[in-house]
C-alpha atoms as a PDB file:
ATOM      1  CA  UNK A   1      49.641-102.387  55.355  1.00  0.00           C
ATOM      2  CA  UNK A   2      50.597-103.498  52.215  1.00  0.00           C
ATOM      3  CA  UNK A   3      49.422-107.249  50.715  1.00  0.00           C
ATOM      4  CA  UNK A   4      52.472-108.362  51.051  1.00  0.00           C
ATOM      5  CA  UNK A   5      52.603-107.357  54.581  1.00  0.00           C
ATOM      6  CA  UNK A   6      49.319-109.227  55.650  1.00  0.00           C
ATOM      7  CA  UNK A   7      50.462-112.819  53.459  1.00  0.00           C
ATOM      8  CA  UNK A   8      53.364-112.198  55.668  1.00  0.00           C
ATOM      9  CA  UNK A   9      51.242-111.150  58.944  1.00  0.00           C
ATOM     10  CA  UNK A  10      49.553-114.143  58.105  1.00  0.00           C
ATOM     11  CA  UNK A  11      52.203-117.108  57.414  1.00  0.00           C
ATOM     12  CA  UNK A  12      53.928-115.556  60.325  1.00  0.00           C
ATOM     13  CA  UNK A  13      53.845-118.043  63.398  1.00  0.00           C
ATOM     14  CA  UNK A  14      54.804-117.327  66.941  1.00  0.00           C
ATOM     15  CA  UNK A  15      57.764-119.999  67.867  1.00  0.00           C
ATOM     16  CA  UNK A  16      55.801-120.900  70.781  1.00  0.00           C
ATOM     17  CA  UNK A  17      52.906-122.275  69.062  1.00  0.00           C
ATOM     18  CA  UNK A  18      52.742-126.073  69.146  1.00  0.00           C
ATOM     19  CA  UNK A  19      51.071-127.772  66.060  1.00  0.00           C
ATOM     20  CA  UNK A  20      47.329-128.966  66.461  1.00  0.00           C
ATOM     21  CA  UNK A  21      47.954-132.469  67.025  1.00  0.00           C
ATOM     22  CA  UNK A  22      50.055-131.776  70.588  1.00  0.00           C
ATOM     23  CA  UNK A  23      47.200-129.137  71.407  1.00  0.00           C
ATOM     24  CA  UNK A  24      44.859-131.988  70.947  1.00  0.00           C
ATOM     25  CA  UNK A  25      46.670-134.477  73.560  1.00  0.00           C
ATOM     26  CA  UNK A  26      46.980-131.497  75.891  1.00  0.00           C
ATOM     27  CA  UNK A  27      42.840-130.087  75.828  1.00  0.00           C
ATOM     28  CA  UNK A  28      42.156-131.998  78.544  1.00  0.00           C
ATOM     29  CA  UNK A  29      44.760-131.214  80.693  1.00  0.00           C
ATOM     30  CA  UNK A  30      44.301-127.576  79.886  1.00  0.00           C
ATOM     31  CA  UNK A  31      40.536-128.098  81.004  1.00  0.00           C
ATOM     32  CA  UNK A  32      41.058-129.442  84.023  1.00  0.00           C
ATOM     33  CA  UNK A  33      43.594-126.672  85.008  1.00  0.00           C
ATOM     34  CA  UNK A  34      40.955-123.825  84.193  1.00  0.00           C
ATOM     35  CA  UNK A  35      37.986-125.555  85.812  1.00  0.00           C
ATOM     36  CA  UNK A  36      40.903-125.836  88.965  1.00  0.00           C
ATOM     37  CA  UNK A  37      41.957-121.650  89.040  1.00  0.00           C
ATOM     38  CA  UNK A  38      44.892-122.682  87.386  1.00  0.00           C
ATOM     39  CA  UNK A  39      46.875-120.802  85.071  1.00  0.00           C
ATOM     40  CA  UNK A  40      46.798-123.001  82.035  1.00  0.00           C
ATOM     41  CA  UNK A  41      49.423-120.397  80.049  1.00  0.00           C
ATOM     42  CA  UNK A  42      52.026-121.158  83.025  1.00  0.00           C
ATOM     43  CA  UNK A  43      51.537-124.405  83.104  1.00  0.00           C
ATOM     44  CA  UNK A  44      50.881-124.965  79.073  1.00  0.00           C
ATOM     45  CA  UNK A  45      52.675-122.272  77.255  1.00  0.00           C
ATOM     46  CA  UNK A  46      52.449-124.021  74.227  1.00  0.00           C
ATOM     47  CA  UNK A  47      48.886-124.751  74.590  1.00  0.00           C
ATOM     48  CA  UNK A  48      48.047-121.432  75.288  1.00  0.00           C
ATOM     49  CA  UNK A  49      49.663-120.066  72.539  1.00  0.00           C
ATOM     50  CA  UNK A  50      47.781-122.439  70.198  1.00  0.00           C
ATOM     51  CA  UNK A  51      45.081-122.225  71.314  1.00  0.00           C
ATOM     52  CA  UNK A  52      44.817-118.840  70.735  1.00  0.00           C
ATOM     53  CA  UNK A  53      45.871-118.656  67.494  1.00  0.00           C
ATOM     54  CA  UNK A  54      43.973-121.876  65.939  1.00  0.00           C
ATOM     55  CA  UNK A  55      39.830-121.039  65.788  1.00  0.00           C
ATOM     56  CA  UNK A  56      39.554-124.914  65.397  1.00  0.00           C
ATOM     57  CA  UNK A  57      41.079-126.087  68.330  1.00  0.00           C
ATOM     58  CA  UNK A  58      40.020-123.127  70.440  1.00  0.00           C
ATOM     59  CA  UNK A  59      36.172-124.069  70.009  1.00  0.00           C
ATOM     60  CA  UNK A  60      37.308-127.914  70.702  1.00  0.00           C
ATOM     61  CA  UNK A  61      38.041-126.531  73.678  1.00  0.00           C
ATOM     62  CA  UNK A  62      35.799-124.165  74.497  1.00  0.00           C
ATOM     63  CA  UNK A  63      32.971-127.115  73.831  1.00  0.00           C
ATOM     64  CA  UNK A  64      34.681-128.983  76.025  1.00  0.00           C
ATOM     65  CA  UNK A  65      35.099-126.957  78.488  1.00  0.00           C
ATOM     66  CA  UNK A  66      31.010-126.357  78.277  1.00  0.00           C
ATOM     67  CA  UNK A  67      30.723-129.297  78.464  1.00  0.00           C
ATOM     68  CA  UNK A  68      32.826-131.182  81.385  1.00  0.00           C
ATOM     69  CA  UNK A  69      30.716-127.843  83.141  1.00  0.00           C
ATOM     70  CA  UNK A  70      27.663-128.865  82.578  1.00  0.00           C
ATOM     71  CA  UNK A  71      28.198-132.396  83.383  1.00  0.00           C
ATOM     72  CA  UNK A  72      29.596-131.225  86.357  1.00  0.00           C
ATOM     73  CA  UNK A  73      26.247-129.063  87.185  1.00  0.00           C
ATOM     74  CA  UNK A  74      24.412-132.301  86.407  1.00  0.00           C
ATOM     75  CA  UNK A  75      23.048-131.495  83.036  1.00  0.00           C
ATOM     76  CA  UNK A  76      22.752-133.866  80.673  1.00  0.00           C
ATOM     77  CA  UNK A  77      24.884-133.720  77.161  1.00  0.00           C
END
């Protein structure tokens, strides 16, 4: 691959990514549907997409995720 090719690999962005901001007001929701067996990409495609592309809000939600468990186990934060 040339360096063209990955500064274009990069700046390339799948059209069903939403921006970080809408991930954001979504986390929750996309929390509460994995803690429930729910499929958060059918229900979230947007979300999913995101999330899986931005580092930043993917460990947002992986922490809160951890956390919302543990609370739920009865550990304290």
């Amino acid at each position: 691959m040339t360096a063209r090719e990955r500064i274009l690999a990069i700046l390339r962005t799948d059209p069903a990514d939403t921006d970080c901001s809408h991930a954001l007001e979504l986390i929750d929701l996309y929390v509460d549907l994995v803690l429930a067996g729910e499929d958060p990409e059918a229900h979230l495609p947007g979300a999913h997409v995101h999330l899986r592309e931005c580092g930043a809000c993917r460990r947002d939600f992986e922490g809160l995720l951890v956390a919302v468990r543990d609370i739920g186990a009865g550990c304290s934060p």
